[in-house]
N, C-alpha and C. Protein backbone atom coordinates (compact mmCIF):
# COMPACT_ATOMS: atom_id res chain seq x y z
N UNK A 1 9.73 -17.27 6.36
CA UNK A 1 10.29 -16.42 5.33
C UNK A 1 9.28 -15.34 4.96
N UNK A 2 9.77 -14.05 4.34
CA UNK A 2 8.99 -12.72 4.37
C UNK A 2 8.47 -13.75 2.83
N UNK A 3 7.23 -12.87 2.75
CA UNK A 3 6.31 -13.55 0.94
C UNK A 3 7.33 -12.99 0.24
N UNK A 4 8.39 -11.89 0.42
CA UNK A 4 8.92 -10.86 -1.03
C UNK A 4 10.10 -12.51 -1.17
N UNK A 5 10.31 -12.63 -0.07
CA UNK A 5 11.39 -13.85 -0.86
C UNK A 5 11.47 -15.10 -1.05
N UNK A 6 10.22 -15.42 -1.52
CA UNK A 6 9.28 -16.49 -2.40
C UNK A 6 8.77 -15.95 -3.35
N UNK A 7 7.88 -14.90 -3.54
CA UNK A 7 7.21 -14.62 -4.72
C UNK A 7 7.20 -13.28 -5.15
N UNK A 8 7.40 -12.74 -6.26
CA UNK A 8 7.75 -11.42 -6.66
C UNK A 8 6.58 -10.50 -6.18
N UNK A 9 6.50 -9.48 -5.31
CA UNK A 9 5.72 -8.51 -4.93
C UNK A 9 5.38 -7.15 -5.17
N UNK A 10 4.77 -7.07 -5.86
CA UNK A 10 4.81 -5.27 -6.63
C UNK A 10 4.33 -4.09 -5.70
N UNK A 11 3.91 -4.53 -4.89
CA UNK A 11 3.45 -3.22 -3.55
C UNK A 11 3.09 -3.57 -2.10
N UNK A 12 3.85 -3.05 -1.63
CA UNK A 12 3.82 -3.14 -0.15
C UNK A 12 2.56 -1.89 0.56
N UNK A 13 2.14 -2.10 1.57
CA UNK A 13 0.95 -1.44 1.91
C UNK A 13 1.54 -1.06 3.23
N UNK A 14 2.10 -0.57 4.36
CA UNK A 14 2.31 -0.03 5.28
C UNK A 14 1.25 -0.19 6.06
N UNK A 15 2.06 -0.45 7.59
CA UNK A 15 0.66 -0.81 8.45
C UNK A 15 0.94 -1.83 9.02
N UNK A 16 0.31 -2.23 10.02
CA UNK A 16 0.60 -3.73 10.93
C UNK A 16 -0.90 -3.80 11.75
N UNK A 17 -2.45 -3.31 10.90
CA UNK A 17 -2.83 -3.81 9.05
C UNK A 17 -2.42 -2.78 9.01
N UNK A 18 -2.58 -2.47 7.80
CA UNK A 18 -2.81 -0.99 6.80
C UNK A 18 -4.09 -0.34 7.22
N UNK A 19 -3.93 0.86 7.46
CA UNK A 19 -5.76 1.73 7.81
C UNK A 19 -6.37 1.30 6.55
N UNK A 20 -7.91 1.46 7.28
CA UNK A 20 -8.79 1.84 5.93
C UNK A 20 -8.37 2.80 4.78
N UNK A 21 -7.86 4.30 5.09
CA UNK A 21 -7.54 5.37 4.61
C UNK A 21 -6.38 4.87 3.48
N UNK A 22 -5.17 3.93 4.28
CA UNK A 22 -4.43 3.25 2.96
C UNK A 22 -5.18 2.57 2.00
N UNK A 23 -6.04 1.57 2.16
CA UNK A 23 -6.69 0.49 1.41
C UNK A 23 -6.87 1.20 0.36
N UNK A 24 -8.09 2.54 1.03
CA UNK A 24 -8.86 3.05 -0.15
C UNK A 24 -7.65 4.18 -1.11
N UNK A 25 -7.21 4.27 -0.49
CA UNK A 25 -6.32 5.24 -1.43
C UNK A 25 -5.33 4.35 -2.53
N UNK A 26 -4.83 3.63 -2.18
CA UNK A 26 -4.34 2.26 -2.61
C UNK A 26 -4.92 1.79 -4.14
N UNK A 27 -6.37 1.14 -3.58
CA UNK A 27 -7.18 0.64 -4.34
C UNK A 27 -7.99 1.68 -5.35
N UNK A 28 -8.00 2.85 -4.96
CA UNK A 28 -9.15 3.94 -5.88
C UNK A 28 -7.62 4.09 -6.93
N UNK A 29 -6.42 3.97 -6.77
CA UNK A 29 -5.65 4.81 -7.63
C UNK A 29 -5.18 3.51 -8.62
N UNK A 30 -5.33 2.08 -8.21
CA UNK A 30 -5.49 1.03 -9.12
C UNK A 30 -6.60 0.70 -9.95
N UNK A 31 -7.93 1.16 -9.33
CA UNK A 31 -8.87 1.13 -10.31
C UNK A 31 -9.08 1.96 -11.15
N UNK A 32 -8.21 3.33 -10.89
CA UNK A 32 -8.48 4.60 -12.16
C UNK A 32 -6.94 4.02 -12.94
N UNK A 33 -6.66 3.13 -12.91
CA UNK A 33 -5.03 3.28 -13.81
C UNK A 33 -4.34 3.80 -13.22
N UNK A 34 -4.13 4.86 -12.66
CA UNK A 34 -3.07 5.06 -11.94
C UNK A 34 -1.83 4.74 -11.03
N UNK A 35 -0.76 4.88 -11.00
CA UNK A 35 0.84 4.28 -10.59
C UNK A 35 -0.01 4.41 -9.01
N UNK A 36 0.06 3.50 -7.91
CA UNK A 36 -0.54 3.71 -6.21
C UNK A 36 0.64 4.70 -5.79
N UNK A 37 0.04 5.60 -5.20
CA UNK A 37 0.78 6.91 -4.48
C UNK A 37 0.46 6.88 -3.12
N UNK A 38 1.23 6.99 -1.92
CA UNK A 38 0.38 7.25 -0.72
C UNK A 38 1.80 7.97 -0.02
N UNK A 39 0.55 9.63 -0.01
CA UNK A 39 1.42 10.45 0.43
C UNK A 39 1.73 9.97 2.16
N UNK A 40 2.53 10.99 2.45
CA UNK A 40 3.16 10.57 3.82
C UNK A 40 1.95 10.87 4.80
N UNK A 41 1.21 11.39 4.63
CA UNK A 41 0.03 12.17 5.84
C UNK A 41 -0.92 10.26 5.97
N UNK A 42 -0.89 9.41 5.45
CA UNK A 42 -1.20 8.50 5.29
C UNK A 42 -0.10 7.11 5.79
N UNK A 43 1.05 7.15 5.67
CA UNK A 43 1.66 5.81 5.98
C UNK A 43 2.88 6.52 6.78
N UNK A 44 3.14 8.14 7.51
CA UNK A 44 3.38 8.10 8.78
C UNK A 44 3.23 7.46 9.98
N UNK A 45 4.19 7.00 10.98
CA UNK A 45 3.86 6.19 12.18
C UNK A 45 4.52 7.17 13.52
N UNK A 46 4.33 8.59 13.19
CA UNK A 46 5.05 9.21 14.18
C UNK A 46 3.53 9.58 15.22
C-alpha cells in the first residue's frame, strides 16, 4: 500500500529520489516558514 493510504501526508517530493536541488529547496522554504514551492524548472521530468 502507497504511505498516503495509511497515514495522512502533507507533501510529496517528486523524484524516484528527489534531486538534491528538490531537498534543498523543499527544506530552505520549511525552515524560513514558508508554504514549500517547487517551481517546475525543478520537478520537470521532460
Amino acid at each position: 500500500h502507497p504511505i498516503h493510504e495509511i497515514v495522512k501526508v502533507d507533501y510529496y517530493l517528486p523524484g524516484c529520489p528527489p534531486s538534491g536541488d528538490v531537498f534543498w529547496a523543499f527544506l530552505s522554504d520549511v525552515i524560513a516558514g514558508r508554504e514549500p514551492s517547487l517551481p517546475y524548472e525543478l520537478i520537470h521530468f521532460d
